[in-house]
N, C-alpha and C. Protein backbone atom coordinates (compact mmCIF):
# COMPACT_ATOMS: atom_id res chain seq x y z
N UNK A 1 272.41 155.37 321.04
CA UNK A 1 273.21 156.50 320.64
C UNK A 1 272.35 157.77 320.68
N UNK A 2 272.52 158.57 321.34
CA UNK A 2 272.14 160.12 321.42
C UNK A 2 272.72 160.89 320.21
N UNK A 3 271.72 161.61 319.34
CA UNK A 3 272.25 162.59 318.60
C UNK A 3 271.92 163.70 319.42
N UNK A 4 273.01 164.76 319.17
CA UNK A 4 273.26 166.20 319.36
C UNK A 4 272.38 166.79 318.39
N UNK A 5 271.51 167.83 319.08
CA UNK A 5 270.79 168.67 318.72
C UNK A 5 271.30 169.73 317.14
N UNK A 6 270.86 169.45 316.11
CA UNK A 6 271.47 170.54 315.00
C UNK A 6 271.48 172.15 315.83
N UNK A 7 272.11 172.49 315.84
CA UNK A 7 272.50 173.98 315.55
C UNK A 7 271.67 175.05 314.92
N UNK A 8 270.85 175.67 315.68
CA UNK A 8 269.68 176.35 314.51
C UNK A 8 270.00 177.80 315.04
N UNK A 9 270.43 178.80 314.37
CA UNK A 9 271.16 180.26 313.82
C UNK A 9 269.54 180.61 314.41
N UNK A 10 269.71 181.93 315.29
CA UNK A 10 268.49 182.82 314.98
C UNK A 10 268.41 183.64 314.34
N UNK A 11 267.11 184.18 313.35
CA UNK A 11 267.10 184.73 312.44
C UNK A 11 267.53 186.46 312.73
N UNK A 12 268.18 186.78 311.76
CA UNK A 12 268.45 187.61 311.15
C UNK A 12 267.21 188.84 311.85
N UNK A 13 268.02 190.22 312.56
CA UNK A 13 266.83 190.91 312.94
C UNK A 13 266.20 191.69 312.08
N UNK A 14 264.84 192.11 311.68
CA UNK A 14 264.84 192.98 310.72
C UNK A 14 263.47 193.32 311.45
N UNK A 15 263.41 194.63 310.92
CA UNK A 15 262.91 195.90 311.50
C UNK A 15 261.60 195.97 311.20
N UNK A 16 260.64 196.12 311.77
CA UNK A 16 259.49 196.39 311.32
C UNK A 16 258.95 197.12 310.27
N UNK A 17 258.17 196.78 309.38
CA UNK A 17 258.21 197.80 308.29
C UNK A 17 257.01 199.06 309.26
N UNK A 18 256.72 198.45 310.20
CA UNK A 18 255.55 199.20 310.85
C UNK A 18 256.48 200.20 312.51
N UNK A 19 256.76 201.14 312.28
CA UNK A 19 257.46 202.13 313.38
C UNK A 19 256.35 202.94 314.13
N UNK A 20 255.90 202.88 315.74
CA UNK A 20 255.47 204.15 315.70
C UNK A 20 256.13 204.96 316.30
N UNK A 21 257.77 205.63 316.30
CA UNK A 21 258.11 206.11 316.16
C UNK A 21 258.43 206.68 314.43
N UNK A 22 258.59 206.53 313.94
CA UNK A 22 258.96 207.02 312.66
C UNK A 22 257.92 206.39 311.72
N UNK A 23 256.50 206.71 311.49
CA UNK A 23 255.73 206.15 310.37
C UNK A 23 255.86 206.86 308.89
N UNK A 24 255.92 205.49 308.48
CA UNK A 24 255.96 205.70 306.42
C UNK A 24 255.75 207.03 306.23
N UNK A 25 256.52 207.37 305.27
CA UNK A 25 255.88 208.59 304.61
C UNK A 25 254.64 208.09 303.78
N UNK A 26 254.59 207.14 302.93
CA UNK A 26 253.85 206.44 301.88
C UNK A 26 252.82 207.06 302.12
N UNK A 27 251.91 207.22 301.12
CA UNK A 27 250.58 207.82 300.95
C UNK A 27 249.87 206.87 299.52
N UNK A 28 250.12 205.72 299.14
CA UNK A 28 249.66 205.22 298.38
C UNK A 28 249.69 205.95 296.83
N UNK A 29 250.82 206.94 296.75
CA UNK A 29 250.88 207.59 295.61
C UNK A 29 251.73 206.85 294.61
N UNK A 30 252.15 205.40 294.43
CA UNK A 30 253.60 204.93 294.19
C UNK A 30 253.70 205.14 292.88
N UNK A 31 254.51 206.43 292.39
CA UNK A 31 254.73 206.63 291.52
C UNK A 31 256.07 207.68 290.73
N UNK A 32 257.36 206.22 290.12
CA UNK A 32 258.65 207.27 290.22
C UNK A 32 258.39 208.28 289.12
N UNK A 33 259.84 209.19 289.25
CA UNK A 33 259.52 210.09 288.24
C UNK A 33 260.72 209.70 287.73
N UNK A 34 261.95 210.03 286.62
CA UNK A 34 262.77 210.18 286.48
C UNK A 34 264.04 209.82 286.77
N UNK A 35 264.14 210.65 288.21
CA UNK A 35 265.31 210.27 289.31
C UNK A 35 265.02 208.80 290.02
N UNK A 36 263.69 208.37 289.43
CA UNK A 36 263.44 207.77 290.19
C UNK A 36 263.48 207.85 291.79
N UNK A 37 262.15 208.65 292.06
CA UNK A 37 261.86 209.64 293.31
C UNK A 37 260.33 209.30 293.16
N UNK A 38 259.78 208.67 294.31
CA UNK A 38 258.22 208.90 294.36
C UNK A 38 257.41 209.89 294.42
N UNK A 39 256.63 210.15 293.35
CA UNK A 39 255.95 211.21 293.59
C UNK A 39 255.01 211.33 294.64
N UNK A 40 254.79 210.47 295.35
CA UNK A 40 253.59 210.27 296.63
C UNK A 40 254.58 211.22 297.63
N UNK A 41 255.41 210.26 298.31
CA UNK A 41 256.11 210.39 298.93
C UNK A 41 257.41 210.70 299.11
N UNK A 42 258.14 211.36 297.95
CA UNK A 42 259.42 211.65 297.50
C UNK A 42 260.65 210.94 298.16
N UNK A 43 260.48 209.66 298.38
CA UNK A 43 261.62 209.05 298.81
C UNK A 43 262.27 208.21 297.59
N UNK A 44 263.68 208.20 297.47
CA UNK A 44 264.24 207.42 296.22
C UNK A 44 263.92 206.04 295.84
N UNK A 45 263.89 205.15 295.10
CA UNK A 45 263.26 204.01 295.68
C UNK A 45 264.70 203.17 296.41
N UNK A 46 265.69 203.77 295.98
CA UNK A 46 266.53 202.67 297.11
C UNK A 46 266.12 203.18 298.40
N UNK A 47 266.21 203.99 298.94
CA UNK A 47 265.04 204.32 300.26
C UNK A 47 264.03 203.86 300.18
N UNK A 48 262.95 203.47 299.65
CA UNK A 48 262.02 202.56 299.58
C UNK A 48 262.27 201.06 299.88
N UNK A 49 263.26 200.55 299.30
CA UNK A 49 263.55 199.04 299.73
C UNK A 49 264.43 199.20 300.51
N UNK A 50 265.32 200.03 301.24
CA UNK A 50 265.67 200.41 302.20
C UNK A 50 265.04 200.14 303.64
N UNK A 51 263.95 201.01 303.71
CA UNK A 51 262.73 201.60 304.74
C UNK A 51 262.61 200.01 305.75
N UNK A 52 262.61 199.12 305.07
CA UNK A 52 261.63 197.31 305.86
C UNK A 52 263.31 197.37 307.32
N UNK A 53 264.37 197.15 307.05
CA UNK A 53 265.13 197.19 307.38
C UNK A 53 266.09 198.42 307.83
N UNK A 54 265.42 199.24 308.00
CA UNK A 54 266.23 200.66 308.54
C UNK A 54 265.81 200.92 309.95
N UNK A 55 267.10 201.10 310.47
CA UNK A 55 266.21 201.33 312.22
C UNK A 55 265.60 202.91 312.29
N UNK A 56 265.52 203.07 313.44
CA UNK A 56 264.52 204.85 313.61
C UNK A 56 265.43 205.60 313.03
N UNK A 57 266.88 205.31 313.46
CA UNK A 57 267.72 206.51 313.08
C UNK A 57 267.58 207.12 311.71
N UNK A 58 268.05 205.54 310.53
CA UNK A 58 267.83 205.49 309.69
C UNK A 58 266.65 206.63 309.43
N UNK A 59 265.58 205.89 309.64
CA UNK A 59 264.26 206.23 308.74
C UNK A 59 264.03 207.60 308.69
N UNK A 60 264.49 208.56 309.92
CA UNK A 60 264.40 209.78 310.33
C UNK A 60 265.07 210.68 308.97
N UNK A 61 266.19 210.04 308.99
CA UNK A 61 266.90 210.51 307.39
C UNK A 61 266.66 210.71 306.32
N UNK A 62 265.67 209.29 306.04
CA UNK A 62 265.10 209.20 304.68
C UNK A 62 263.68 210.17 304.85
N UNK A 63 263.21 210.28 305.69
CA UNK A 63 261.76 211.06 305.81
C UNK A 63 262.33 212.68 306.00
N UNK A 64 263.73 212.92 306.54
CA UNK A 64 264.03 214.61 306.09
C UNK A 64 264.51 214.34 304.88
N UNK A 65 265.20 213.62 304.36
CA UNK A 65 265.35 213.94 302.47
C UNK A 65 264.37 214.02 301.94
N UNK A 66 263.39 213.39 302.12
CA UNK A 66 262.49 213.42 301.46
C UNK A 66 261.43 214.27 301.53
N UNK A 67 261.54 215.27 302.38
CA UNK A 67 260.56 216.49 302.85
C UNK A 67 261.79 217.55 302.11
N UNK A 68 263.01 217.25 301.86
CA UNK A 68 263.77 218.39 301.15
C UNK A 68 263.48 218.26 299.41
N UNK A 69 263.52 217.00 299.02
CA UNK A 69 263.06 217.24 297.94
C UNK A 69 262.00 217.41 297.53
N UNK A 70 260.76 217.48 298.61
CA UNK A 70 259.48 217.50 298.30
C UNK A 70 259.05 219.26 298.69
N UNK A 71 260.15 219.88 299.18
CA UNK A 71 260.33 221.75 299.13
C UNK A 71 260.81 221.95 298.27
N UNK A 72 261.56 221.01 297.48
CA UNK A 72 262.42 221.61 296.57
C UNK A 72 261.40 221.58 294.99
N UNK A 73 260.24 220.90 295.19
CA UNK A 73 259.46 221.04 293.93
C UNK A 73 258.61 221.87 293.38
């Protein structure tokens, strides 16, 4: 009797946390304030656990918000 091969799903794509198009803002500053907003890098932290899984488009977004709230201080 021949068994049939299980069925194995390929994984799930997820994004490099490493872009060189769009690199981290991160500066090793990790530290929220309030709004819970990094003070290193002024990204929210749901943008932070965001970032592993965001494509370029994405990330481009979170790195101009985060240069607006980091004029805005």
């Amino acid at each position: 009797m021949v068994s049939e091969p299980a069925t194995v799903r390929p994984p799930k794509p997820l994004f490099s946390n490493v872009s060189p198009a769009v690199p981290s803002p991160c500066i090793s500053l990790c530290r929220l304030d309030e709004q819970k907003v990094c003070l290193g890098c002024f990204r929210h932290v749901e943008d932070i656990r965001e970032w592993r899984s965001a494509d370029d488009a994405r990330r481009r977004v979170i790195c101009a918000e985060a240069e607006q709230r980091k004029a805005s201080t």
